[in-house]
Protein backbone atom coordinates (compact mmCIF):
# COMPACT_ATOMS: atom_id res chain seq x y z
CA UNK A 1 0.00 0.00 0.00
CA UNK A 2 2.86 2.77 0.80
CA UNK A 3 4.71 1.92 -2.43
CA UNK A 4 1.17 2.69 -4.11
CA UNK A 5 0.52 5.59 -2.64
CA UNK A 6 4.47 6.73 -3.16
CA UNK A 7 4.40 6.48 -6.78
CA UNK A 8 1.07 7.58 -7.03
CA UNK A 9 2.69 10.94 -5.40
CA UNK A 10 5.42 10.82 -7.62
CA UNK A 11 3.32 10.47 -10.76
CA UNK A 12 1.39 13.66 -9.51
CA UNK A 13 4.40 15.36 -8.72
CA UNK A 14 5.99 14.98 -12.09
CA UNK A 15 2.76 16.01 -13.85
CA UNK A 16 2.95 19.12 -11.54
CA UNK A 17 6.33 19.57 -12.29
CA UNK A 18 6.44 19.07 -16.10
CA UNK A 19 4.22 22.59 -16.35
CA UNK A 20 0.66 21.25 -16.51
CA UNK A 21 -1.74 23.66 -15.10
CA UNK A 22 -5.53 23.69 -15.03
CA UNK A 23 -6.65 24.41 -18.43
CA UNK A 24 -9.76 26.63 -19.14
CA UNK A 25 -10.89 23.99 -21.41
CA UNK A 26 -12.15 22.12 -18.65
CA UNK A 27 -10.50 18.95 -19.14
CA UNK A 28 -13.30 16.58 -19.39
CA UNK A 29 -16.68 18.22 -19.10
CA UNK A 30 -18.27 18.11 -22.23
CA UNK A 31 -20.75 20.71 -21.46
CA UNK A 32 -17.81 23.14 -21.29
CA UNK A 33 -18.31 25.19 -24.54
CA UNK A 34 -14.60 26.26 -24.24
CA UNK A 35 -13.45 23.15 -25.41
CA UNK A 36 -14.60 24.07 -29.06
CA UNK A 37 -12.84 27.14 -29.04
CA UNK A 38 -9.25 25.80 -28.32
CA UNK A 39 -7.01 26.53 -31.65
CA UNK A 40 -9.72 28.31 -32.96
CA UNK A 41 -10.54 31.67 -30.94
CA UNK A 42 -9.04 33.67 -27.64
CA UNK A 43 -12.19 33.73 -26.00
CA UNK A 44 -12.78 36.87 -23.87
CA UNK A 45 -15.00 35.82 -20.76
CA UNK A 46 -16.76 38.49 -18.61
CA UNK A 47 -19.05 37.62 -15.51
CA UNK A 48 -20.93 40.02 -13.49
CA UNK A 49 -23.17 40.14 -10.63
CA UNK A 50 -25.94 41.92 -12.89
CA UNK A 51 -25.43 43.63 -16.14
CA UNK A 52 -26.49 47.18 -13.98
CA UNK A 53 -22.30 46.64 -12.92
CA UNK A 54 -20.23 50.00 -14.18
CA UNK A 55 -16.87 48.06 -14.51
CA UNK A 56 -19.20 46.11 -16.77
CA UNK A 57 -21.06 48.46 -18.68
CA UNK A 58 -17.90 50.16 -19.43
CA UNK A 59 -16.35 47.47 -20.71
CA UNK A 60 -19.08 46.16 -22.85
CA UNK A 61 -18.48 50.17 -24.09
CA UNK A 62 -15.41 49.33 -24.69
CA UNK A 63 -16.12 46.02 -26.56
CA UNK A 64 -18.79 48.04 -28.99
CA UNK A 65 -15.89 50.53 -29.74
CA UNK A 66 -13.19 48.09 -30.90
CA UNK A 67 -15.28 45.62 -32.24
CA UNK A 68 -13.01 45.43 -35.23
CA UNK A 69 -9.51 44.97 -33.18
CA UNK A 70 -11.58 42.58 -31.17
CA UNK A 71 -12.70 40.30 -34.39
CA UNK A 72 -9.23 40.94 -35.57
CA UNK A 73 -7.39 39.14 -32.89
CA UNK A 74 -9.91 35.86 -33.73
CA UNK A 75 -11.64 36.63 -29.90
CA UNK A 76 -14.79 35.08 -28.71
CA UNK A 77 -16.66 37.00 -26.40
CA UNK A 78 -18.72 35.35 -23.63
CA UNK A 79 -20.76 37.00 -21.02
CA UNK A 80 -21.97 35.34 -17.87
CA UNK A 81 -24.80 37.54 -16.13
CA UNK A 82 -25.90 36.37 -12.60
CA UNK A 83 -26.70 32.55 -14.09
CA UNK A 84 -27.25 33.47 -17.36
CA UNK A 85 -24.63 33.04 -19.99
CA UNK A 86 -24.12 33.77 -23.53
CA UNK A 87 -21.39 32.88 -25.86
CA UNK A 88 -21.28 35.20 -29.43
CA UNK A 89 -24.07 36.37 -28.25
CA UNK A 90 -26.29 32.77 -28.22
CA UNK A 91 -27.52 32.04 -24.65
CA UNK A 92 -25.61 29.22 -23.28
CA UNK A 93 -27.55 26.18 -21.20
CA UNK A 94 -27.34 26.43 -17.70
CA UNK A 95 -25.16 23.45 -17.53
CA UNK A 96 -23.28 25.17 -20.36
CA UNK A 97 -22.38 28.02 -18.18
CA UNK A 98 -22.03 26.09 -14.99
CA UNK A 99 -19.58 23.81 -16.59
CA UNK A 100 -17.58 27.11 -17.76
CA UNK A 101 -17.59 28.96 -14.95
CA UNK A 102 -16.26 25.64 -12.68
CA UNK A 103 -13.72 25.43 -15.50
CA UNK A 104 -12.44 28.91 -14.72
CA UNK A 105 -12.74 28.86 -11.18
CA UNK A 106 -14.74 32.01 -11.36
CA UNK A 107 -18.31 33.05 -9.44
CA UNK A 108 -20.57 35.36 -10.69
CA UNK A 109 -20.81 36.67 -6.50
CA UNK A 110 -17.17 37.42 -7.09
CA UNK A 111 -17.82 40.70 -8.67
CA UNK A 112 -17.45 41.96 -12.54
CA UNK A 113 -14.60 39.14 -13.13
CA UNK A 114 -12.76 39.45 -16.79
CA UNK A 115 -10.75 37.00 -17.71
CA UNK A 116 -8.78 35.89 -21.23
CA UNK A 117 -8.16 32.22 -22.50
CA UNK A 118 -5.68 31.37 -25.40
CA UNK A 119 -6.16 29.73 -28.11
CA UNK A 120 -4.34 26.72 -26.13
CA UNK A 121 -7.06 26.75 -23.93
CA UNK A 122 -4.70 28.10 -20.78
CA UNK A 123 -6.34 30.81 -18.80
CA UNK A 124 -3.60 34.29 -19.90
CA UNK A 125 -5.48 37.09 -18.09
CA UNK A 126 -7.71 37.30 -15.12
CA UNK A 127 -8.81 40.68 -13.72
CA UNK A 128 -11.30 41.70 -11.52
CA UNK A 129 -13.41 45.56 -11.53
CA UNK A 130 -12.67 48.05 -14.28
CA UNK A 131 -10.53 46.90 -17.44
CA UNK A 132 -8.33 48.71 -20.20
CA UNK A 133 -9.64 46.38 -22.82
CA UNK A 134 -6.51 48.46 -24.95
CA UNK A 135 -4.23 46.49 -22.19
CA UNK A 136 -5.75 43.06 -23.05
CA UNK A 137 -5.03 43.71 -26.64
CA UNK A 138 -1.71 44.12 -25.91
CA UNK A 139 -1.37 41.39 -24.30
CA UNK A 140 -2.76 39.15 -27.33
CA UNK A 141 -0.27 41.11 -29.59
CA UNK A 142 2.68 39.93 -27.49
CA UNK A 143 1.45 36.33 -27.85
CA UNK A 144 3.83 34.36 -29.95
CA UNK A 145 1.41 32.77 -32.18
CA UNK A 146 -0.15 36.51 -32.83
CA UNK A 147 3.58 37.45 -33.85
CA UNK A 148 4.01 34.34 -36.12
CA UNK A 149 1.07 35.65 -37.81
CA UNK A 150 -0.56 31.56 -37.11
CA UNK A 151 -3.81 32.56 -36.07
């Protein structure tokens, strides 16, 4: 039983160790509507309270203003309101956005929570209140893939 339970910690340890990190993907949950989106998109995820938020009514301001530089970096917005969550503007199931929102470790009681995926499907931004959407573009145009020109 010890020798089980020692390679069993050294297995996890050298998962941990080689790098591997939760992925927004969600691993294994079907219902997760990021897993489509990996290699495809950067999805953009934004929960809130209530829509009535003014970190997020200023950056869904934001969003309407650059909707061009948004498209242009291959994003994906989603928006989870309360329980209620859309993705490109469809309305998501509720097990849909459950199954998201467990995948990001994220709470809509948190407060207006903004957070960026990769096209990898690793979580590379999460902020919380008021956000320079310029600032998250910036951050895509750093990505290597962006500067390969592969996406």
């Amino acid at each position: 039983m010890k020798r089980w339970l020692m390679t069993g910690a050294l297995v996890a340890g050298a998962f941990l160790a080689n790098g591997a990190t939760a992925q927004a993907d969600g691993g294994n949950d079907p219902a997760n509507p990021l897993i489509t989106d990996k290699w495809n998109f950067r999805p953009l995820i934004v929960v809130t309270p209530d829509p009535g938020q003014p970190a997020y009514r200023h950056l869904r301001q934001q969003l309407d203003d650059t909707r061009n530089q948004f498209a242009d970096r291959d994003m994906l917005l989603y928006t989870v309101e309360g329980d209620s969550g859309t993705r490109h503007g469809q309305p998501m199931t509720p097990y849909e956005t459950r199954a998201l929102l467990d995948a990001l470790g994220v709470n809509p009681d948190q407060g207006v929570t903004t957070i960026l995926v990769g096209k990898d499907g690793g979580k590379k931004v999460q902020l919380r209140g008021d956000v320079d959407l310029q600032e998250i573009y910036a951050t895509i145009d750093r990505m290597p893939m962006r500067q390969a020109g592969d996406d």
